[in-house]
N, C-alpha and C. Protein backbone atom coordinates (compact mmCIF):
# COMPACT_ATOMS: atom_id res chain seq x y z
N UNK A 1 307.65 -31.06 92.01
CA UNK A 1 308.04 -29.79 91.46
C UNK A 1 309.55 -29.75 91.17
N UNK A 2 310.53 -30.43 92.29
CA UNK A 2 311.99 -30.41 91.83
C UNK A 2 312.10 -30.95 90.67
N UNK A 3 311.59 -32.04 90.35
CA UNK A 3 312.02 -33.02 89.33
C UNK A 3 311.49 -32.30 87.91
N UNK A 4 310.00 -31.01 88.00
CA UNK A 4 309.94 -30.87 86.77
C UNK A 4 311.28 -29.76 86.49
N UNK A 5 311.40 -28.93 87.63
CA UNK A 5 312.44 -27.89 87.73
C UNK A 5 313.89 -28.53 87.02
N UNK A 6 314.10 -29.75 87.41
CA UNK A 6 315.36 -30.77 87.11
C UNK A 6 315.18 -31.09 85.52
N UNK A 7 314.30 -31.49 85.12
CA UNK A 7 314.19 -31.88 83.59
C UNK A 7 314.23 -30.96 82.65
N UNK A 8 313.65 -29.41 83.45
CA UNK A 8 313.46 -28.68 82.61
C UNK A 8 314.89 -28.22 82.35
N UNK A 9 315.39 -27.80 83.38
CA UNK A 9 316.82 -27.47 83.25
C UNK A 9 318.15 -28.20 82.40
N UNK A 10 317.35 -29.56 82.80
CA UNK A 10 318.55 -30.39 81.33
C UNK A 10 318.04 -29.92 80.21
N UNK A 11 316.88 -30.07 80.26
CA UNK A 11 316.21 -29.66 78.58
C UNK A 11 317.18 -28.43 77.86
N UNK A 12 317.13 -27.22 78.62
CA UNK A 12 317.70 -26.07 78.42
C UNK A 12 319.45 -25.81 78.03
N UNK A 13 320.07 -27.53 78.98
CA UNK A 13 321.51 -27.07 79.30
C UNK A 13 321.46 -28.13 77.42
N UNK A 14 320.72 -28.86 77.23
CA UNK A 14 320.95 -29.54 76.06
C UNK A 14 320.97 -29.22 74.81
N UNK A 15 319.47 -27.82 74.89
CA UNK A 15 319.16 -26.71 73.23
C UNK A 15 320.43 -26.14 73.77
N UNK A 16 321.21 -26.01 74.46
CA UNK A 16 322.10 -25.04 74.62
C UNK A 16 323.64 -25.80 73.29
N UNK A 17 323.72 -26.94 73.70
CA UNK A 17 324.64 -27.54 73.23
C UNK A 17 324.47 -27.87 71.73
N UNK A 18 322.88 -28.22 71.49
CA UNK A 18 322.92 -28.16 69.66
C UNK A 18 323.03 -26.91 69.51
N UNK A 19 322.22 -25.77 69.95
CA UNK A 19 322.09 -24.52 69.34
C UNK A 19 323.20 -23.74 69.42
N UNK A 20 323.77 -23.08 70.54
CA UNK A 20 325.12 -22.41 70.62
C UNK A 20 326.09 -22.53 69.67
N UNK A 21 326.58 -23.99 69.48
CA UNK A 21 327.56 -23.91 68.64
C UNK A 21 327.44 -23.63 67.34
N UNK A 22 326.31 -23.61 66.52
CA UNK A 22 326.47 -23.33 65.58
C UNK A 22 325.77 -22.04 65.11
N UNK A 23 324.87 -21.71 66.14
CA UNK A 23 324.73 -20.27 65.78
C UNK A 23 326.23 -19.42 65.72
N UNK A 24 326.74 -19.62 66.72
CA UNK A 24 328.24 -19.20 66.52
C UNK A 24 328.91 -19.30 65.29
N UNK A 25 328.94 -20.54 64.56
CA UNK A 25 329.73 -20.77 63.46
C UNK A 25 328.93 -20.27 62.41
N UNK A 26 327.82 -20.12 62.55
CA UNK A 26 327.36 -19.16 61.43
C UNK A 26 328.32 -18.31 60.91
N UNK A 27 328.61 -17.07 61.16
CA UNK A 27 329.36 -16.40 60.69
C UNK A 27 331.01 -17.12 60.01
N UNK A 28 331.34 -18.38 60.59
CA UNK A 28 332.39 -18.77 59.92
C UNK A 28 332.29 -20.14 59.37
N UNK A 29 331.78 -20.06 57.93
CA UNK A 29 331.52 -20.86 57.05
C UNK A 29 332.55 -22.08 56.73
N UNK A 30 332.81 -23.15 57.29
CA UNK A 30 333.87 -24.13 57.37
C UNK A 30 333.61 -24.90 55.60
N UNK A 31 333.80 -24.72 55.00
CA UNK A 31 334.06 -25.36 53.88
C UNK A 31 335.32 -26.42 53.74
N UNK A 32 335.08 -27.60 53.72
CA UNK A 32 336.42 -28.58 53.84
C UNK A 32 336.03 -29.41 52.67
N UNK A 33 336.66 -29.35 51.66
CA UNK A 33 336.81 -30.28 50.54
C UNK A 33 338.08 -30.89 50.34
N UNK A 34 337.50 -32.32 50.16
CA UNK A 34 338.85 -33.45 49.84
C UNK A 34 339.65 -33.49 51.11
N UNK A 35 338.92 -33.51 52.17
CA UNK A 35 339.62 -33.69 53.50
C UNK A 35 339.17 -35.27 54.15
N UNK A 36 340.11 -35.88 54.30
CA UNK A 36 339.76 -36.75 54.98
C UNK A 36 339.77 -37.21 56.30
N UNK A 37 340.49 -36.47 57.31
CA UNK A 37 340.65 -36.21 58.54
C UNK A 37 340.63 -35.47 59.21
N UNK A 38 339.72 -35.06 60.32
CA UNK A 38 339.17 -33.69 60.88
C UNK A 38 340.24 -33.79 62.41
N UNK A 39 340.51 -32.30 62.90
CA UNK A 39 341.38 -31.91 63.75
C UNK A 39 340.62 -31.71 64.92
N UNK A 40 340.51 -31.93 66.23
CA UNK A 40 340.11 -30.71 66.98
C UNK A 40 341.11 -30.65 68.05
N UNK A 41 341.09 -29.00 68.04
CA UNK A 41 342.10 -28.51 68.85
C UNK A 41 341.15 -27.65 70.42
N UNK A 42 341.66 -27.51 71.62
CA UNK A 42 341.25 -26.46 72.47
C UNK A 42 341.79 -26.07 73.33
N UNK A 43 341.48 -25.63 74.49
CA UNK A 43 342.26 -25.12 75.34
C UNK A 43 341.56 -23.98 76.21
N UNK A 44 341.99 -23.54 76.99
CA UNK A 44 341.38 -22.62 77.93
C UNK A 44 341.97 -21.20 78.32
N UNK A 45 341.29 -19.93 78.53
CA UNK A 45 341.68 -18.37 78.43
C UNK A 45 341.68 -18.40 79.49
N UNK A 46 342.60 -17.54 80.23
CA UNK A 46 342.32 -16.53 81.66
C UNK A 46 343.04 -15.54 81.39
N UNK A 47 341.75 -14.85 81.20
CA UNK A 47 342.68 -13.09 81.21
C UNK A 47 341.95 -12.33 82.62
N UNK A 48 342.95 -11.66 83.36
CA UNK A 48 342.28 -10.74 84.63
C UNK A 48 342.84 -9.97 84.59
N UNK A 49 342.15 -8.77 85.54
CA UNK A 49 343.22 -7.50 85.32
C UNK A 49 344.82 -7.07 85.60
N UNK A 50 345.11 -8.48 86.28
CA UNK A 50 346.16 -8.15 86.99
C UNK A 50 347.27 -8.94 86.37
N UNK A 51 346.82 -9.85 85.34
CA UNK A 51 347.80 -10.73 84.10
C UNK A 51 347.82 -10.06 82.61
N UNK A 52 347.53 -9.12 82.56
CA UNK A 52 347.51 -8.31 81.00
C UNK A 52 348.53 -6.91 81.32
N UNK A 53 349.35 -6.41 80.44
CA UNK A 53 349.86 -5.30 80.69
C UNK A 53 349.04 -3.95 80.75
N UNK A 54 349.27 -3.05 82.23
CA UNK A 54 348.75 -2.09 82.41
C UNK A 54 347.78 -1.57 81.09
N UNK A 55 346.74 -0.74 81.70
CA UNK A 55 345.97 -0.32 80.22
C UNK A 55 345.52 -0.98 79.15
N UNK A 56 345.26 -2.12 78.99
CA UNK A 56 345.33 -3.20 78.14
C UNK A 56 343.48 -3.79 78.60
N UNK A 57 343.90 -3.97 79.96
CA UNK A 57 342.29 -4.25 80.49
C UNK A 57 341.70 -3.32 80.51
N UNK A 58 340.44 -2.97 80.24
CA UNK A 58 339.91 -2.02 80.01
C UNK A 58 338.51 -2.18 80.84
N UNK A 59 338.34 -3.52 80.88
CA UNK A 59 336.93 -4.25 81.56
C UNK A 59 336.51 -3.83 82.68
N UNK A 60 337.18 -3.44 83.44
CA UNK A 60 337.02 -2.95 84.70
C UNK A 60 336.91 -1.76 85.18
N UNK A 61 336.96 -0.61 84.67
CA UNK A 61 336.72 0.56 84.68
C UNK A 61 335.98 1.15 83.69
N UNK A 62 335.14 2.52 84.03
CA UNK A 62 334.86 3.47 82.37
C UNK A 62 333.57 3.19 82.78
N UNK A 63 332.68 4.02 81.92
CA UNK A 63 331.29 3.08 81.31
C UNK A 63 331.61 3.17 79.53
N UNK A 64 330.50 2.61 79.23
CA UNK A 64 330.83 2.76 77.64
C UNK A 64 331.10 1.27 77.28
N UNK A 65 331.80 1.52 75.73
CA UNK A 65 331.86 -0.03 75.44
C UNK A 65 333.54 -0.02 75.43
N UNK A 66 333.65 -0.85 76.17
CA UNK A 66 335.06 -1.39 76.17
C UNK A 66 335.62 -2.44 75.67
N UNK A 67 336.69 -3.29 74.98
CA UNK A 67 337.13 -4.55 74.58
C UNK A 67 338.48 -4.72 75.09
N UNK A 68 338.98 -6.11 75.13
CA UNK A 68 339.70 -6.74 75.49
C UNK A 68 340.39 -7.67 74.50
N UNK A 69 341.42 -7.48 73.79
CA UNK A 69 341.75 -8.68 72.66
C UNK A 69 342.88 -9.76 73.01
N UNK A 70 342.89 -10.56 73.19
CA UNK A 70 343.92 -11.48 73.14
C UNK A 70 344.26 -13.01 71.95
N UNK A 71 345.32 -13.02 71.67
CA UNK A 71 345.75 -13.60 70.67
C UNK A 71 346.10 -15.33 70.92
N UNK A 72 345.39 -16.15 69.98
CA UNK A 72 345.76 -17.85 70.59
C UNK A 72 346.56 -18.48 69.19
N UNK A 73 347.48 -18.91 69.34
CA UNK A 73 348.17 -20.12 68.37
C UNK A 73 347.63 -21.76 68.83
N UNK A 74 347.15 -22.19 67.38
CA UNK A 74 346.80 -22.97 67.30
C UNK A 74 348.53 -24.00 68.01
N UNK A 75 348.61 -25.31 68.15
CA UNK A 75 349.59 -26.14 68.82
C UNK A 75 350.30 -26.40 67.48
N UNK A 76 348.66 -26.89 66.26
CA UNK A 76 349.76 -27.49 65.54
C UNK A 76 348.47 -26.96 64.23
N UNK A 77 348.92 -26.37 63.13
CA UNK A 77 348.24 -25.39 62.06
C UNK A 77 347.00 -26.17 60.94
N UNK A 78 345.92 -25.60 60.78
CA UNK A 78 344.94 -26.20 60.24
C UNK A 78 345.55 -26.15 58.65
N UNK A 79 344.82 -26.81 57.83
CA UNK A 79 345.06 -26.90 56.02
C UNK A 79 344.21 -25.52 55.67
N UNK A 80 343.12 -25.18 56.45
CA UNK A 80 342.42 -23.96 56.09
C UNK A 80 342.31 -23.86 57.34
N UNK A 81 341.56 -22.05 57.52
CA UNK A 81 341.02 -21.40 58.79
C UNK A 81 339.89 -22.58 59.23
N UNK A 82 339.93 -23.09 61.06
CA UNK A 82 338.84 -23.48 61.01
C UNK A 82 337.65 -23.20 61.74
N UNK A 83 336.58 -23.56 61.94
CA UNK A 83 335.55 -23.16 62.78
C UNK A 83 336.28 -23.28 64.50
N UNK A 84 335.95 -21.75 64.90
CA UNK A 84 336.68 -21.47 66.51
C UNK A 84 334.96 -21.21 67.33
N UNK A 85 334.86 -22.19 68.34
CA UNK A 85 333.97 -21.91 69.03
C UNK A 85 334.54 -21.27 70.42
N UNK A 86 333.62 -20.00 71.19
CA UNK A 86 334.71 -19.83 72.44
C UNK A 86 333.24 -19.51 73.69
N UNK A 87 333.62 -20.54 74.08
CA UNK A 87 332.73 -20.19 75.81
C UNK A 87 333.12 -19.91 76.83
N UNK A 88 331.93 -19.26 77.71
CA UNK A 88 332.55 -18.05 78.86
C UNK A 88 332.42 -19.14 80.13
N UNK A 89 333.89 -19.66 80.65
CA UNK A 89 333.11 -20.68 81.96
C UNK A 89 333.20 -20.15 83.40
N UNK A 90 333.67 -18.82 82.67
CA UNK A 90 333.46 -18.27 84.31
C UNK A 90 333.68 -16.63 84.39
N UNK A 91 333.24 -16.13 85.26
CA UNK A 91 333.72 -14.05 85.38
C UNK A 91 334.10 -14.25 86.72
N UNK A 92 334.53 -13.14 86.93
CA UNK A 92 334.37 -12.25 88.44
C UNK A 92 334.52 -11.02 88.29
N UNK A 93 333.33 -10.31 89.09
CA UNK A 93 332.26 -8.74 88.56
C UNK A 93 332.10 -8.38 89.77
N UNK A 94 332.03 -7.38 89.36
CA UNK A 94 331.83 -6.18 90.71
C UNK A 94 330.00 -6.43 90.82
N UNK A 95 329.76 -6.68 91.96
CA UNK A 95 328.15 -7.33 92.30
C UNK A 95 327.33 -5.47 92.08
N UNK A 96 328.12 -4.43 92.28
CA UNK A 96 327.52 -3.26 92.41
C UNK A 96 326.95 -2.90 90.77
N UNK A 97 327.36 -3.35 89.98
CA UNK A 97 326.93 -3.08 88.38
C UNK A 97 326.61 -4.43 87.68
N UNK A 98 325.57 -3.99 86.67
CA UNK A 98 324.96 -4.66 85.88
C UNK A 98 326.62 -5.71 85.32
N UNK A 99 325.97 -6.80 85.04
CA UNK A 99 327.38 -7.68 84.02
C UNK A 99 326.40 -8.17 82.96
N UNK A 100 327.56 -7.45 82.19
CA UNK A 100 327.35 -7.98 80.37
C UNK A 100 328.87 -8.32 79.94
N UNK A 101 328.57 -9.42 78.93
CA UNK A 101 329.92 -10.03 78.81
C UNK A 101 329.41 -10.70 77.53
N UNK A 102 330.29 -10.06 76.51
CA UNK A 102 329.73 -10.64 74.44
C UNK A 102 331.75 -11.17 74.49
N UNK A 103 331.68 -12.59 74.41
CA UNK A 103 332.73 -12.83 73.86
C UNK A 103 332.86 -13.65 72.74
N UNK A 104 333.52 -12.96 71.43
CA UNK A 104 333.73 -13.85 70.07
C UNK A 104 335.29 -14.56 69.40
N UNK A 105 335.14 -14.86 68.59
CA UNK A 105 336.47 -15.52 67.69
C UNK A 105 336.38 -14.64 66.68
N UNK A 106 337.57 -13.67 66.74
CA UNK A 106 338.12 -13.01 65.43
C UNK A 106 339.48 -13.02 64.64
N UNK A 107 339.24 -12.82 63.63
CA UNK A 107 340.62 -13.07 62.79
C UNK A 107 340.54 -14.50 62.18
N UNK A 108 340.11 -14.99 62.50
CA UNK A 108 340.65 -16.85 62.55
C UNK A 108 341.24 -17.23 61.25
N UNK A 109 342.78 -17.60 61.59
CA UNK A 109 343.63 -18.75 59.91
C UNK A 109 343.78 -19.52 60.46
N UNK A 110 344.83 -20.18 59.34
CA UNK A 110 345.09 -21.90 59.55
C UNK A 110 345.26 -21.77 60.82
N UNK A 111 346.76 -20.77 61.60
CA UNK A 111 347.76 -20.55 62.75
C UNK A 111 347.46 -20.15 63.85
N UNK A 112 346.08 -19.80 63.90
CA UNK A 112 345.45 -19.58 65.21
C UNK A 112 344.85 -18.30 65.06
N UNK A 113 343.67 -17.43 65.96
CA UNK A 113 342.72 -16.23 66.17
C UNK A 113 342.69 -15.40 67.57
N UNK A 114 342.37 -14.40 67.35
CA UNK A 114 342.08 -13.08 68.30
C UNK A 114 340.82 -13.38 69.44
N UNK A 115 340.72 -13.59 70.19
CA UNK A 115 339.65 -13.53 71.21
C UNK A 115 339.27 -12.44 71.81
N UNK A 116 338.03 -11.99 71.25
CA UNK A 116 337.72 -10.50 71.74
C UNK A 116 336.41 -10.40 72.72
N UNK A 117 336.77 -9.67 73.98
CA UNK A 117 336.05 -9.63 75.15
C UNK A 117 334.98 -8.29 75.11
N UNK A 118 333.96 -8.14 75.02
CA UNK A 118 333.26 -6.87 74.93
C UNK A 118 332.14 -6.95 76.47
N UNK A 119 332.26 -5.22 76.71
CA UNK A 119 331.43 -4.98 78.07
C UNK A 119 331.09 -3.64 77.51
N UNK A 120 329.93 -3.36 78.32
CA UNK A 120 329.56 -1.59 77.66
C UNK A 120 328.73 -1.63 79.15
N UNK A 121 328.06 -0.24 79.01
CA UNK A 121 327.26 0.40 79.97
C UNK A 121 328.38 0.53 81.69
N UNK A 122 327.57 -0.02 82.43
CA UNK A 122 328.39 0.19 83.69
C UNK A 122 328.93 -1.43 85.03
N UNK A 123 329.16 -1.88 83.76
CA UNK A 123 329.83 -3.62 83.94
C UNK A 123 331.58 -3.11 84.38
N UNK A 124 331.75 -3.92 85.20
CA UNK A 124 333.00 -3.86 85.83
C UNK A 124 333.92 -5.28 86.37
N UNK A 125 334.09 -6.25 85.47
CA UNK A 125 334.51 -6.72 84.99
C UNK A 125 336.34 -7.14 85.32
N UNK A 126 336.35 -7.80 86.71
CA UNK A 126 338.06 -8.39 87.17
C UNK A 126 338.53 -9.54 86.12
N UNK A 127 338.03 -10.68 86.00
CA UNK A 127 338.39 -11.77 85.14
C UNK A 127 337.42 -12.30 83.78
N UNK A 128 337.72 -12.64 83.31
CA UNK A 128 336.98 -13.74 82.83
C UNK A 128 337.90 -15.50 82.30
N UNK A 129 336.89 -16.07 82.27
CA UNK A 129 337.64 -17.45 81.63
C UNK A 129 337.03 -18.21 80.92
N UNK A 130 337.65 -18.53 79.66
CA UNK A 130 337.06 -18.84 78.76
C UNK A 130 337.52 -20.46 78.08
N UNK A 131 336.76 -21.22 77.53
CA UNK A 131 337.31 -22.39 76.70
C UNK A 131 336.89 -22.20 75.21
N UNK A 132 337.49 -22.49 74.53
CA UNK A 132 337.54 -22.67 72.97
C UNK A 132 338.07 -24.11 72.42
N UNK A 133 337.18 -24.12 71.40
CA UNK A 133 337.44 -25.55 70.48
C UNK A 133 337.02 -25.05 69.33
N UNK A 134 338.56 -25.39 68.39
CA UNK A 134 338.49 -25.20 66.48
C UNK A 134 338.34 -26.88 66.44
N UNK A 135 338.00 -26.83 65.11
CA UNK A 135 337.62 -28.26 64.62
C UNK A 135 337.81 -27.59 62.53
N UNK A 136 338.44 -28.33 61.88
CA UNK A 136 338.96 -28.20 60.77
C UNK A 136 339.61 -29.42 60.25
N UNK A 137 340.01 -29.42 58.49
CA UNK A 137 341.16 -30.24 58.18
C UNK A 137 342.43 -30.32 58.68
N UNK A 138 342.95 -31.62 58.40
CA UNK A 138 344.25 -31.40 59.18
C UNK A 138 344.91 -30.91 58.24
N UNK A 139 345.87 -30.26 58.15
CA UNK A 139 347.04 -29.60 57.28
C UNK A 139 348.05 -30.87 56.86
């Protein structure tokens, strides 16, 4: 029984890795013509309540829908906007309320995009941490 429990679970962590990423990039259509060398850039988020300026976090209090935006520069600038993937590798939540946690890539140019954190209902919400990887032409 472990071992089917074990296979099944790779199975799952694997549709996760074709499927995720590009359902994601759906919405951001990478068109690269006459490129001959692809970039990838990434790096890792920690936003908590206690590293953002007062009022700014919103995640942690209220019910309702709340957001969180924070801003990333690319190191070194794409030739066009490129596909920004962003995953959640970790929270810390108040165990007393439901956790919901929608995090996307907005804005995205050559120079880097907005990372926006969304919670609604009665989620309460101390950290989250996130990794992202763009992949594009090089400039």
């Amino acid at each position: 029984m472990k071992k089917i429990v074990w296979f099944l679970s790779l199975i799952l962590c694997m549709a996760t890795f074709v499927i995720a990423p590009p359902a994601q990039a759906m919405d951001q259509a990478l068109i690269v013509k006459n490129v001959s060398e692809f970039k990838v850039q990434g790096g890792e988020i920690t936003s908590t309540s206690n590293s953002v300026i007062p009022n700014q976090w919103t995640l942690l209090s209220g019910t309702g829908e709340r957001k969180f935006t924070t801003h990333v520069d690319f190191k070194e600038p794409y030739k066009q906007p490129p596909v920004v993937v962003v995953s959640i590798s970790g929270m810390d939540v108040r165990t007393s309320a439901n956790n919901r946690l929608v995090v996307t890539s907005k804005n995205v140019t050559a120079s880097g995009f907005d990372v926006e954190c969304k919670t609604w209902g009665d989620s309460q919400i101390w950290s989250v941490f996130l990794n992202w990887t763009a992949f594009g032409g090089k400039s």
